[in-house]
Protein backbone atom coordinates (compact mmCIF):
# COMPACT_ATOMS: atom_id res chain seq x y z
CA UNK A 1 -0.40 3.22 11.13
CA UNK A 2 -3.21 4.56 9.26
CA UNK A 3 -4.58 5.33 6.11
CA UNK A 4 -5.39 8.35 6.76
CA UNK A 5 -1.58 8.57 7.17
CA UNK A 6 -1.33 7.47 4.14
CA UNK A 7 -3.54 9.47 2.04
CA UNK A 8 -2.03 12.78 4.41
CA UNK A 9 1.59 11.73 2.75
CA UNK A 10 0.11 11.91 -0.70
CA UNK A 11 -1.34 15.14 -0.18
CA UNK A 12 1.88 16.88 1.41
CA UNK A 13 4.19 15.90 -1.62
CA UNK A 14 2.02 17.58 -3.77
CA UNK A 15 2.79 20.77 -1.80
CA UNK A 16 6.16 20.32 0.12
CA UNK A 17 8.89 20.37 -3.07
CA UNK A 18 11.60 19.38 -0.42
CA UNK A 19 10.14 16.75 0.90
CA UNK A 20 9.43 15.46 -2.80
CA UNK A 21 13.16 16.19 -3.79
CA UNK A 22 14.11 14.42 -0.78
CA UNK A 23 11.97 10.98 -1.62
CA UNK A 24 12.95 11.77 -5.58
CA UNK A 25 16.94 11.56 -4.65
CA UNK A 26 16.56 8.13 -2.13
CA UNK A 27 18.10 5.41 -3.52
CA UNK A 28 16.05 2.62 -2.29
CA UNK A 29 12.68 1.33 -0.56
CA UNK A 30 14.38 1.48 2.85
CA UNK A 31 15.57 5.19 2.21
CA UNK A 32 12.69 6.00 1.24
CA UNK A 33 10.56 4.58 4.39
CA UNK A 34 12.76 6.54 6.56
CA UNK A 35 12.41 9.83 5.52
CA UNK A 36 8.49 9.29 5.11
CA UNK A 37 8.77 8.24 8.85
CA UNK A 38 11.11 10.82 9.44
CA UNK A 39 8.21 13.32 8.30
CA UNK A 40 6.02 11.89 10.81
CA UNK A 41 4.19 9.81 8.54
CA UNK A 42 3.18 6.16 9.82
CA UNK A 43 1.72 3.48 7.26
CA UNK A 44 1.95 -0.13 5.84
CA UNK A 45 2.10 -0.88 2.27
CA UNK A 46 -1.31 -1.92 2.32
CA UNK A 47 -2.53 1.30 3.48
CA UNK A 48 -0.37 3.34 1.04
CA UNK A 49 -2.38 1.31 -1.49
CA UNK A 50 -5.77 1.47 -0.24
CA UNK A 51 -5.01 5.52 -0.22
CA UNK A 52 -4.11 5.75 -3.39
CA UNK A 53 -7.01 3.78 -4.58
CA UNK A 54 -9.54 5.45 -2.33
CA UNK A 55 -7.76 9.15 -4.22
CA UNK A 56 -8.03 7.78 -7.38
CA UNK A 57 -11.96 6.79 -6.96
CA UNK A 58 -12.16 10.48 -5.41
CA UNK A 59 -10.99 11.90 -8.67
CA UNK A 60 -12.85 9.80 -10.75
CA UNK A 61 -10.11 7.65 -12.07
CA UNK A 62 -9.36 3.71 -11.53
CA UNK A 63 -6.28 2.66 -11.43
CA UNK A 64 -5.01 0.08 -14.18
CA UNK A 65 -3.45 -3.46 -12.83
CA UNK A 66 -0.17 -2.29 -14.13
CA UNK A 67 -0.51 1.22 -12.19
CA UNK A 68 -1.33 -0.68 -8.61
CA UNK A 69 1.91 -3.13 -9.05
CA UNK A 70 3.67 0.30 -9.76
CA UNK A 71 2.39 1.32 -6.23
CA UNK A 72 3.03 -1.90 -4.74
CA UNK A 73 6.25 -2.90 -6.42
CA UNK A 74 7.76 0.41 -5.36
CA UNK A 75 8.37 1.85 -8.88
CA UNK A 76 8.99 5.59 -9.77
CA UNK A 77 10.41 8.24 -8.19
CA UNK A 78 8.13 9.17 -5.58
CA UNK A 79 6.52 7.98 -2.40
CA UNK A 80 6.38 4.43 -2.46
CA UNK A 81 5.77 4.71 -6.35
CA UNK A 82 3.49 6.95 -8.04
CA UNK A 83 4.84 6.96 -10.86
CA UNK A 84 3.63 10.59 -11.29
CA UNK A 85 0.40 8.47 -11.82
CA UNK A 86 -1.26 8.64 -8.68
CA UNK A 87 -4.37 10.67 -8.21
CA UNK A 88 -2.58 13.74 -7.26
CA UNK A 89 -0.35 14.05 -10.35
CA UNK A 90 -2.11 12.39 -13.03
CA UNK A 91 -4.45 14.64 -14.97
CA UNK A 92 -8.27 14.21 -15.09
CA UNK A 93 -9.09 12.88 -18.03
């Protein structure tokens, strides 16, 4: 389990639409877990988080409180919960 993991994941559902259609149509954290895993993708929670974070600070942007319990609370429709506002789809403001 890595990070880097982690912040690899975030980068190939930017580019791999079935991969996103895949995560968009789980129903479920659990669902969700195994078809990152099933992707060959290996990372905690706390990792996911720290990648998104580290991305964010990349681009420039912090993340609000409400956006990181989106991320760790497992809300919207992608990866563990981006939201759409993780670095990679929010715009640069």
């Amino acid at each position: 389990m890595s990070v880097q993991s982690a912040q690899d994941f975030l980068e190939k559902i930017d580019t791999d639409q079935t991969l996103k259609e895949q995560l968009e149509a789980a129903t479920g954290l659990e669902t969700r877990l195994q078809i990152i895993r099933g992707a060959g993708f290996d990372f905690t929670l706390d990792e996911f988080k720290h990648a998104v974070e580290g991305m964010a600070k990349a681009a420039g942007q912090e993340l609000t409180p409400e956006e990181l319990q989106q991320v760790a609370g497992g809300a919207g429709p992608v990866g563990w919960g981006c939201n759409n506002k993780c670095p990679n789809h929010a715009p640069v403001i």
